[in-house]
C-alpha atoms as a PDB file:
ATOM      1  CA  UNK A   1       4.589  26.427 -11.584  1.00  0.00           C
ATOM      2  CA  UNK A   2       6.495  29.578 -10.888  1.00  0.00           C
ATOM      3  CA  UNK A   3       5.432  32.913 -12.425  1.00  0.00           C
ATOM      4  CA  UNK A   4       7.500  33.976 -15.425  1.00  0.00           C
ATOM      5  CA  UNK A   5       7.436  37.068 -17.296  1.00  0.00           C
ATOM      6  CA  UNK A   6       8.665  37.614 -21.147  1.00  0.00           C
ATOM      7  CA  UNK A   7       9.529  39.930 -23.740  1.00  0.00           C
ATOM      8  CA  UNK A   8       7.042  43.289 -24.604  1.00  0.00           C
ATOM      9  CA  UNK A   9       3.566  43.015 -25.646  1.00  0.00           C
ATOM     10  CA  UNK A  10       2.776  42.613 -29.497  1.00  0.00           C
ATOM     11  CA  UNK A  11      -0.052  41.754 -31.021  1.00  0.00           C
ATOM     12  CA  UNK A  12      -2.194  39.547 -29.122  1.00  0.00           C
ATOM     13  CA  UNK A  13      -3.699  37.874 -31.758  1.00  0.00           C
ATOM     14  CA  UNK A  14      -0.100  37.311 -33.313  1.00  0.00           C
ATOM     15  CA  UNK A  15       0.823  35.351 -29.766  1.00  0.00           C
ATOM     16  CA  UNK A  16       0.841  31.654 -28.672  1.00  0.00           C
ATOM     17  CA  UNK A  17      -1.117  31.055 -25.078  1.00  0.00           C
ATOM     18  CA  UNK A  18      -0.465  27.109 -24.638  1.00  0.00           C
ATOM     19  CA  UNK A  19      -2.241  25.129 -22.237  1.00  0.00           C
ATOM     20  CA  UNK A  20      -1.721  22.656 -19.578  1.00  0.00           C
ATOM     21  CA  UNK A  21      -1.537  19.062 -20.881  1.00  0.00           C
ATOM     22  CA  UNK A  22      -4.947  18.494 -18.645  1.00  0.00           C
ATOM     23  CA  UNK A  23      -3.779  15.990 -16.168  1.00  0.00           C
ATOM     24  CA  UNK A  24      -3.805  16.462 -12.075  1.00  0.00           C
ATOM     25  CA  UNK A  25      -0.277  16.270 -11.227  1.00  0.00           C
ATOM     26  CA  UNK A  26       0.523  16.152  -7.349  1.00  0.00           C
ATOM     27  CA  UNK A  27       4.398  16.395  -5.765  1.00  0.00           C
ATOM     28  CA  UNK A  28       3.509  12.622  -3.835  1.00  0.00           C
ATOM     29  CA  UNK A  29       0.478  10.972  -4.047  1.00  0.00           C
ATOM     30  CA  UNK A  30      -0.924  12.393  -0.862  1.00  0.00           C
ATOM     31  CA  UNK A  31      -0.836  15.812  -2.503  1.00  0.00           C
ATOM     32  CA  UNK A  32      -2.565  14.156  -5.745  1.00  0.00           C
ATOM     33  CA  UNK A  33      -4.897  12.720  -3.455  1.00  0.00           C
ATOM     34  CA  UNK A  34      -6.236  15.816  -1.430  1.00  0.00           C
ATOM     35  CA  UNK A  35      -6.340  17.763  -4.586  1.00  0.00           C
ATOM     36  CA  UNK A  36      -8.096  15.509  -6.659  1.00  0.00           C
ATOM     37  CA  UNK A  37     -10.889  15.569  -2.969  1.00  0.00           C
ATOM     38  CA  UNK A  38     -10.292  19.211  -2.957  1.00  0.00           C
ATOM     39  CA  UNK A  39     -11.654  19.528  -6.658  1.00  0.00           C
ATOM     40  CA  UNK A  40     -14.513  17.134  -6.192  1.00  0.00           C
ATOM     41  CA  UNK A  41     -16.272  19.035  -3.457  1.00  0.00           C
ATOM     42  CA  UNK A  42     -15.663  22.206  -4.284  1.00  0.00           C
ATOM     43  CA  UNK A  43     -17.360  21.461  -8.366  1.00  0.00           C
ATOM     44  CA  UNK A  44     -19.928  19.618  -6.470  1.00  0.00           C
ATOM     45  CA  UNK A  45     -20.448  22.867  -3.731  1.00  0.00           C
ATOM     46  CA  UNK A  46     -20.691  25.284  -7.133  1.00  0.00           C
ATOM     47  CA  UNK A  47     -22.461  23.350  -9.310  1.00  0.00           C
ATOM     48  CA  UNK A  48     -25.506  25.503 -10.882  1.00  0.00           C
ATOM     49  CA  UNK A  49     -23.731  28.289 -10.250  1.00  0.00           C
ATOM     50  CA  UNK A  50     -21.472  30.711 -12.260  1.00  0.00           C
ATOM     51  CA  UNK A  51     -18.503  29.559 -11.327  1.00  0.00           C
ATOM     52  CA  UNK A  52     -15.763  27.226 -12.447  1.00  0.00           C
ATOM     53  CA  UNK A  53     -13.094  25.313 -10.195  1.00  0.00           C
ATOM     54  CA  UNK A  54      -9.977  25.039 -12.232  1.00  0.00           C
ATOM     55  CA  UNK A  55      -6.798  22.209 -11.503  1.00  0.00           C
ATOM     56  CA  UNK A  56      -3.343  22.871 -12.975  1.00  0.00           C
ATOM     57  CA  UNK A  57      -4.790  25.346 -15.332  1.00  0.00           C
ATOM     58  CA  UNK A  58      -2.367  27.869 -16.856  1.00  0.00           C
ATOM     59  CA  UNK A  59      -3.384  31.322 -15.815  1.00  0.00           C
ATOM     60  CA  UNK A  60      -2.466  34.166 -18.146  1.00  0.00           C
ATOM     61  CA  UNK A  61      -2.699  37.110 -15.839  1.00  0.00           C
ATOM     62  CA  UNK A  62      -1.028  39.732 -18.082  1.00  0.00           C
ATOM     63  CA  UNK A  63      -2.409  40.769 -21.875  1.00  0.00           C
ATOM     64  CA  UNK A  64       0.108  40.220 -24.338  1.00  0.00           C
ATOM     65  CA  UNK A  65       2.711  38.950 -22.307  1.00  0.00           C
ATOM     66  CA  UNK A  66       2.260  34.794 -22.869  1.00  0.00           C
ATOM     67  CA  UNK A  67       5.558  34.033 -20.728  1.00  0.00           C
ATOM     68  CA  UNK A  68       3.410  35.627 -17.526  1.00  0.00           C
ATOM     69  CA  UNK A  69       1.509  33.150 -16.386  1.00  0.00           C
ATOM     70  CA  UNK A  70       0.946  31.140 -12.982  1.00  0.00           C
ATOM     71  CA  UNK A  71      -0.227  27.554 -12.722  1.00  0.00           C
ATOM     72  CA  UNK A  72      -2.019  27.154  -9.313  1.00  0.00           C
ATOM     73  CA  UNK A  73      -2.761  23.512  -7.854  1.00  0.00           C
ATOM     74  CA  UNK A  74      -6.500  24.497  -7.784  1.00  0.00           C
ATOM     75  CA  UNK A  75      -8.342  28.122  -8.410  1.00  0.00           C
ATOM     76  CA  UNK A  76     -12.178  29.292  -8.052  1.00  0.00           C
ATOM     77  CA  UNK A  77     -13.399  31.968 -10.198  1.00  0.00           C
ATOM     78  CA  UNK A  78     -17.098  32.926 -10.156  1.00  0.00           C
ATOM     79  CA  UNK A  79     -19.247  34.978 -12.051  1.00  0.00           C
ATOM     80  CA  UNK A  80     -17.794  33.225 -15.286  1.00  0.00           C
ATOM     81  CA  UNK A  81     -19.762  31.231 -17.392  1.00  0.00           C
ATOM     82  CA  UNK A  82     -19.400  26.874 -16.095  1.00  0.00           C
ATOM     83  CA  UNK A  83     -17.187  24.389 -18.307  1.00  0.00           C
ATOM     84  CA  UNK A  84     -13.937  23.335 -18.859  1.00  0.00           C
ATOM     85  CA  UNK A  85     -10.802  25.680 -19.806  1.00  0.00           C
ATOM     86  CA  UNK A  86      -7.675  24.665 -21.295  1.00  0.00           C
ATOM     87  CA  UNK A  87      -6.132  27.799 -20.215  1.00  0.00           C
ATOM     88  CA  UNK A  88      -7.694  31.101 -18.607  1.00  0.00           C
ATOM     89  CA  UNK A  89      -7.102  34.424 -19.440  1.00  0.00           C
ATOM     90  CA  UNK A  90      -8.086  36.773 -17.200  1.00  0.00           C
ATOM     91  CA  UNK A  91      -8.832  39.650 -19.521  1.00  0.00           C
ATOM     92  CA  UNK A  92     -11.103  37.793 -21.694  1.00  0.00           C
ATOM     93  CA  UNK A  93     -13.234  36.128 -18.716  1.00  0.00           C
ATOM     94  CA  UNK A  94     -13.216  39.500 -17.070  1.00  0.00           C
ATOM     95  CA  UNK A  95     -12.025  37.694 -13.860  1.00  0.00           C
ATOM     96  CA  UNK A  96      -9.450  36.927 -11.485  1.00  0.00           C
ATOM     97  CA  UNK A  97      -9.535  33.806  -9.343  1.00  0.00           C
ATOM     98  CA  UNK A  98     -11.864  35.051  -5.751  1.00  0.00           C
ATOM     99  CA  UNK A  99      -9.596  31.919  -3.652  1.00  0.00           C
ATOM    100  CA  UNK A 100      -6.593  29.817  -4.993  1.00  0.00           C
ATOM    101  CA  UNK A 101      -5.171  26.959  -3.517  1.00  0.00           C
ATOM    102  CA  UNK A 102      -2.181  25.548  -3.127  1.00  0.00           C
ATOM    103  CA  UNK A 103      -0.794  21.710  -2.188  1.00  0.00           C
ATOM    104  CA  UNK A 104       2.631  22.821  -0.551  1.00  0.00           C
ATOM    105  CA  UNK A 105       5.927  21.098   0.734  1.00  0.00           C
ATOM    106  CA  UNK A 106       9.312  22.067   2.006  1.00  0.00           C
ATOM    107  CA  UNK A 107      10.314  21.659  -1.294  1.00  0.00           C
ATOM    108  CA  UNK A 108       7.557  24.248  -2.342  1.00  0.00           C
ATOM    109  CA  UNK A 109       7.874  26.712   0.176  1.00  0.00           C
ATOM    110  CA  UNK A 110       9.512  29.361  -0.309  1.00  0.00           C
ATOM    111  CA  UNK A 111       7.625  30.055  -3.635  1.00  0.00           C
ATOM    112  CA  UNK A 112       4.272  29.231  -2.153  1.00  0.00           C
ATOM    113  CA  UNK A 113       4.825  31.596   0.818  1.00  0.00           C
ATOM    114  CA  UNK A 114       6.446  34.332  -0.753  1.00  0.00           C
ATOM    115  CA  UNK A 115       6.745  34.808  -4.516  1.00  0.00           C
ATOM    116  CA  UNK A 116       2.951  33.361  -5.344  1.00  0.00           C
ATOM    117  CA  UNK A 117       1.797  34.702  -1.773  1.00  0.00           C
ATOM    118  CA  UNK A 118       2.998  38.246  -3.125  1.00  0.00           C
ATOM    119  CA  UNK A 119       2.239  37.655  -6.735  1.00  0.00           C
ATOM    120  CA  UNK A 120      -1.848  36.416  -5.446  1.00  0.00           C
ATOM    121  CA  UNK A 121      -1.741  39.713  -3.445  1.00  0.00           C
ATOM    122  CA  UNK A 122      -0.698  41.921  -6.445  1.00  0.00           C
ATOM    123  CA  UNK A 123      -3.253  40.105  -8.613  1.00  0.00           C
ATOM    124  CA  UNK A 124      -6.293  40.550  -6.211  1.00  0.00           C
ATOM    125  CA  UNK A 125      -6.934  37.121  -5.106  1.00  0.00           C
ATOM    126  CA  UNK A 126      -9.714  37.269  -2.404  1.00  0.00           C
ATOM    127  CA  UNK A 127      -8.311  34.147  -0.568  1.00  0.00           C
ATOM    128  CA  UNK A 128      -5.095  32.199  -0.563  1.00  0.00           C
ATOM    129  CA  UNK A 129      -4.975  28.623   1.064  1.00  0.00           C
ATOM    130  CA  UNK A 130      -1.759  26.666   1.640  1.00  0.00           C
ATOM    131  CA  UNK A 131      -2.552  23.288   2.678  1.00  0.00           C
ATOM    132  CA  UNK A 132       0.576  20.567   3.796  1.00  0.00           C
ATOM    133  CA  UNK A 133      -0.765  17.678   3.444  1.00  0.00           C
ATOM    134  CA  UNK A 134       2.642  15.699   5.445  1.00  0.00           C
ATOM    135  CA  UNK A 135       2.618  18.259   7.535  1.00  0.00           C
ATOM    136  CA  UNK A 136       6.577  19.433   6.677  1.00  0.00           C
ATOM    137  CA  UNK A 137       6.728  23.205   7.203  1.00  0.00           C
ATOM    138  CA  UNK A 138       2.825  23.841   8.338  1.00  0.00           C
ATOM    139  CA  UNK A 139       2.564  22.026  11.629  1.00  0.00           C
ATOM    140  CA  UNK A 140      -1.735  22.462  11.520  1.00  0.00           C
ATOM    141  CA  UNK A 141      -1.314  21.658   7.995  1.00  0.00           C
ATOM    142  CA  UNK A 142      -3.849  24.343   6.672  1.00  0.00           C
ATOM    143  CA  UNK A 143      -3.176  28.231   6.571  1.00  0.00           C
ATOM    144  CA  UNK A 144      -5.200  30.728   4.385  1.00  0.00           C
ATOM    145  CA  UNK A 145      -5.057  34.090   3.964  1.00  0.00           C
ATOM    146  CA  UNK A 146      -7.524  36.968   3.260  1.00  0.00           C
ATOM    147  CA  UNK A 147      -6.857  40.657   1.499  1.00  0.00           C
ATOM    148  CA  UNK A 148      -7.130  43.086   3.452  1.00  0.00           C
ATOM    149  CA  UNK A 149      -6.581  46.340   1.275  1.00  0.00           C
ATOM    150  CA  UNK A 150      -3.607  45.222  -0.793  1.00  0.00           C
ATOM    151  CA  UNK A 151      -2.198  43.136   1.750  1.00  0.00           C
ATOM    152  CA  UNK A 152      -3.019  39.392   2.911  1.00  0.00           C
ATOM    153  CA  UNK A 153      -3.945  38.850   6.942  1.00  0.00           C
ATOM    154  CA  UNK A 154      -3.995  34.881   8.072  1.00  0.00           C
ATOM    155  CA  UNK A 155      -7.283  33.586   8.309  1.00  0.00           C
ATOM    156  CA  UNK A 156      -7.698  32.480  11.938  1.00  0.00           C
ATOM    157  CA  UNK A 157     -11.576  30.855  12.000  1.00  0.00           C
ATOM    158  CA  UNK A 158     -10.939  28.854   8.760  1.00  0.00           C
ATOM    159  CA  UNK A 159     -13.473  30.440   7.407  1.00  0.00           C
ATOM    160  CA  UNK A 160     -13.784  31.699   3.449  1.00  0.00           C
ATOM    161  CA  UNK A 161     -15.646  34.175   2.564  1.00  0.00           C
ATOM    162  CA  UNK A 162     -15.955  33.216  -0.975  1.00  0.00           C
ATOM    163  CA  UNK A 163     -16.712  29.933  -0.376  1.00  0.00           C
ATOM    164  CA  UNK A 164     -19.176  30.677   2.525  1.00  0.00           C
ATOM    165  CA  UNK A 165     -17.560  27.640   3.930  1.00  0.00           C
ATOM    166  CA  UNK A 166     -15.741  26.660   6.758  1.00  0.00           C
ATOM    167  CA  UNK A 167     -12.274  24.430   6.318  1.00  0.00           C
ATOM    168  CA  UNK A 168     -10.146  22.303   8.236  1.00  0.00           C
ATOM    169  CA  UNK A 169      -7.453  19.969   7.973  1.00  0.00           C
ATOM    170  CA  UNK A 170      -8.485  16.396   8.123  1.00  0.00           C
ATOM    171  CA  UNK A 171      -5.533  14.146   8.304  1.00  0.00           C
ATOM    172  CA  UNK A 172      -3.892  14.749   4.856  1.00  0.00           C
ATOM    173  CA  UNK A 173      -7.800  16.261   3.640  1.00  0.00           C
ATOM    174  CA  UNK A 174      -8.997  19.129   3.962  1.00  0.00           C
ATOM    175  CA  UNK A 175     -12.629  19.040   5.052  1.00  0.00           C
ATOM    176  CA  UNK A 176     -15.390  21.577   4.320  1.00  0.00           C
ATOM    177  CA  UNK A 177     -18.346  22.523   6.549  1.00  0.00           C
ATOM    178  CA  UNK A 178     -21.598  24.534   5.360  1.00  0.00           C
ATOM    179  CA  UNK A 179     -21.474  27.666   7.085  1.00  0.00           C
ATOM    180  CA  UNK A 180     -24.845  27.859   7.926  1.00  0.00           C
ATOM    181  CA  UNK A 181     -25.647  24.295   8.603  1.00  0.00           C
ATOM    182  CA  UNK A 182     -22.228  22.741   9.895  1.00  0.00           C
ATOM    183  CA  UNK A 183     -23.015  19.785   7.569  1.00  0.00           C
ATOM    184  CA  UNK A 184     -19.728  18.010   6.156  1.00  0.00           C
ATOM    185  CA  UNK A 185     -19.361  18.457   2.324  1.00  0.00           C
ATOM    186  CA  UNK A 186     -18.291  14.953   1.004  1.00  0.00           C
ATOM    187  CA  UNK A 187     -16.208  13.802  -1.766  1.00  0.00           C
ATOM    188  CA  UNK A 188     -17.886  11.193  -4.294  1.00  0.00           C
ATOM    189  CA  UNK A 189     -16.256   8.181  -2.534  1.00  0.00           C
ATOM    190  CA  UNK A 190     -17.276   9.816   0.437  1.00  0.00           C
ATOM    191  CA  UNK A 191     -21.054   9.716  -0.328  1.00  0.00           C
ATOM    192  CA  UNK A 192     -20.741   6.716  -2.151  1.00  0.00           C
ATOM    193  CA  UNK A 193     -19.834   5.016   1.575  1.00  0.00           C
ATOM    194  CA  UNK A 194     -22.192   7.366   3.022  1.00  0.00           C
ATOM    195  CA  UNK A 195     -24.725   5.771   0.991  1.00  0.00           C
ATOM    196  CA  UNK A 196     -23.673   1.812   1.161  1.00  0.00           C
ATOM    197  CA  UNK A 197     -23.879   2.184   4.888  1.00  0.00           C
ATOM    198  CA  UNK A 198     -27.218   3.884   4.679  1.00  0.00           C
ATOM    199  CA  UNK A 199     -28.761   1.077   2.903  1.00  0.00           C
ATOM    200  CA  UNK A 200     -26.960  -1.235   5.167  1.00  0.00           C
ATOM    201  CA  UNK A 201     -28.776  -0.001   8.186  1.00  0.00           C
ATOM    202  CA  UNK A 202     -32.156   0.296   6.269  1.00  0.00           C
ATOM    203  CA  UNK A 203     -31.894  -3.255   5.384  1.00  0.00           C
ATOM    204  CA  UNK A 204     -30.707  -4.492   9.207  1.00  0.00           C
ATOM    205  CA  UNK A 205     -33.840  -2.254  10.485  1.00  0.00           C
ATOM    206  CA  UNK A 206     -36.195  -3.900   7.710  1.00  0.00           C
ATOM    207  CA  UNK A 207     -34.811  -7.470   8.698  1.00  0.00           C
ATOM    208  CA  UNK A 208     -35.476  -6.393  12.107  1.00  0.00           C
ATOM    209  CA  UNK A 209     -39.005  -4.881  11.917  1.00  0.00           C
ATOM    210  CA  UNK A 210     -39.945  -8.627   9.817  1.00  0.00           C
ATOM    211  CA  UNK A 211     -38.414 -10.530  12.788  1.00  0.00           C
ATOM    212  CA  UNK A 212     -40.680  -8.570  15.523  1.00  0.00           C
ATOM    213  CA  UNK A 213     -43.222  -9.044  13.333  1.00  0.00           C
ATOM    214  CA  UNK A 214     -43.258 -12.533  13.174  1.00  0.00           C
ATOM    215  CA  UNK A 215     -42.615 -13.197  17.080  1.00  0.00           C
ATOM    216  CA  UNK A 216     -45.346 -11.138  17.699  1.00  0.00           C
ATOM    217  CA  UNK A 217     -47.793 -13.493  14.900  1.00  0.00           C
ATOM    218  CA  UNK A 218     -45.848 -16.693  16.817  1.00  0.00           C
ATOM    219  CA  UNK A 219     -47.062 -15.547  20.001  1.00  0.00           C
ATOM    220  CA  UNK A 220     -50.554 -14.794  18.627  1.00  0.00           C
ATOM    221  CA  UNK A 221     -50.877 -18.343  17.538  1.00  0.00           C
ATOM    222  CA  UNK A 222     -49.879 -19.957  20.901  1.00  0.00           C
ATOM    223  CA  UNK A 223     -52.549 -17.541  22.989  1.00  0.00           C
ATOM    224  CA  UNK A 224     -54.844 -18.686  20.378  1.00  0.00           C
ATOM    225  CA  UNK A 225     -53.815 -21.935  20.830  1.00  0.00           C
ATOM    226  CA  UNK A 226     -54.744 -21.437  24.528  1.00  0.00           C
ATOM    227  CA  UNK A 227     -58.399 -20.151  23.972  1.00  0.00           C
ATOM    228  CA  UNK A 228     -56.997 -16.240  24.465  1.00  0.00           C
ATOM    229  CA  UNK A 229     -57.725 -13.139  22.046  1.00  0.00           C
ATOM    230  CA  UNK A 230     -54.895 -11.854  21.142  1.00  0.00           C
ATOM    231  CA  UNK A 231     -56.668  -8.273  19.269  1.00  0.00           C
ATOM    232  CA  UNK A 232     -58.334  -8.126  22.981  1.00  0.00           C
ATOM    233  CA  UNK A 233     -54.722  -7.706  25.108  1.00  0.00           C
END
């Protein structure tokens, strides 16, 4: 949602600070689909911690001005207490969002790229992360951005800070790597796979292990059979 700005500051308690109807929304399905992945890892990378990953939520940036807000596809803000919001206001959490992200098109570009880019940088956003999912106007698909001072510099390692995580894109995904360990965060459905095939393999090795097992009692019986001792060999 574009930033828009109002009339002058009253009373806050006297003003109305609505809130986003609480659904993901996505331009096509493929940017419903790698936001709704997007959301999943990154709650599941900051859970236990104090920080909340926000989708579609209204951000009120500006005291007493309700018409100034920002909706960003997807925004991380730490060192606020965990649970849901139906809106956030950044002078009562005491917070701006540390990395925002946004699912962007050619339709989108122009106010992804320059008047959020320049509103993010005004605000103090940490980290800024375009991701094109069809690849229309972002050839690699994934650009972010880092401030530097009061400006933002592309990010060219795909690395966030904030995150302590390393992105890249993945088809119309974005995928996320542990810093440290290089591991591959997964989405639910991800691990859910992860996990079928896991079990899978257990159970081939298992049927395996009780067919070895049972050549080696066959051939036990015929040595036996033959006057040998098998324990002996």
């Amino acid at each position: 949602m574009t930033p828009e700005t109002g009339s002058s500051a009253i009373q806050d308690s006297d003003l109305s600070y609505p809130s986003a109807e609480g659904e993901l929304v996505g331009e096509t399905e493929a940017h419903l689909a790698v936001l709704r992945a997007t959301l999943g890892v990154l709650t599941q990378h900051l859970s236990g911690r104090p920080a909340i990953v926000l989708a579609n939520c209204f951000f009120y940036y500006a005291r007493g001005f309700p018409r100034m807000f920002v909706a960003p596809d997807l925004m991380v803000i730490f060192e606020v207490a965990p649970g849901e919001r139906g809106n956030y206001k950044a002078w009562e959490e005491g917070q701006v969002p540390a990395v925002i992200f946004e699912m962007t098109s050619q339709a989108t570009q122009e106010e992804d790229q320059e008047i959020k880019k320049t509103l993010y940088e005004q605000l103090g956003v940490q980290e800024y992360w375009l991701f094109d999912p069809r690849a229309e106007w972002i050839p690699e698909r994934l650009q972010g951005y880092r401030l530097r001072g009061e400006d933002y510099e592309p990010i060219a390692d795909g690395r966030s800070e904030p995150l302590q995580l390393r992105l890249r894109a993945d088809g119309e995904l974005i995928a996320f790597y542990h810093e440290e360990t290089g591991e591959n965060l997964l989405i639910r459905e991800q691990l859910t796979e992860a996990l079928r095939q896991a079990q899978a393999q257990a159970e081939q090795e298992r049927l395996r292990a009780e067919q070895a097992q049972a050549q080696v009692e066959r051939l036990k019986a015929q040595l036996r059979a033959l006057g040998a001792e098998p324990e002996a060999l």
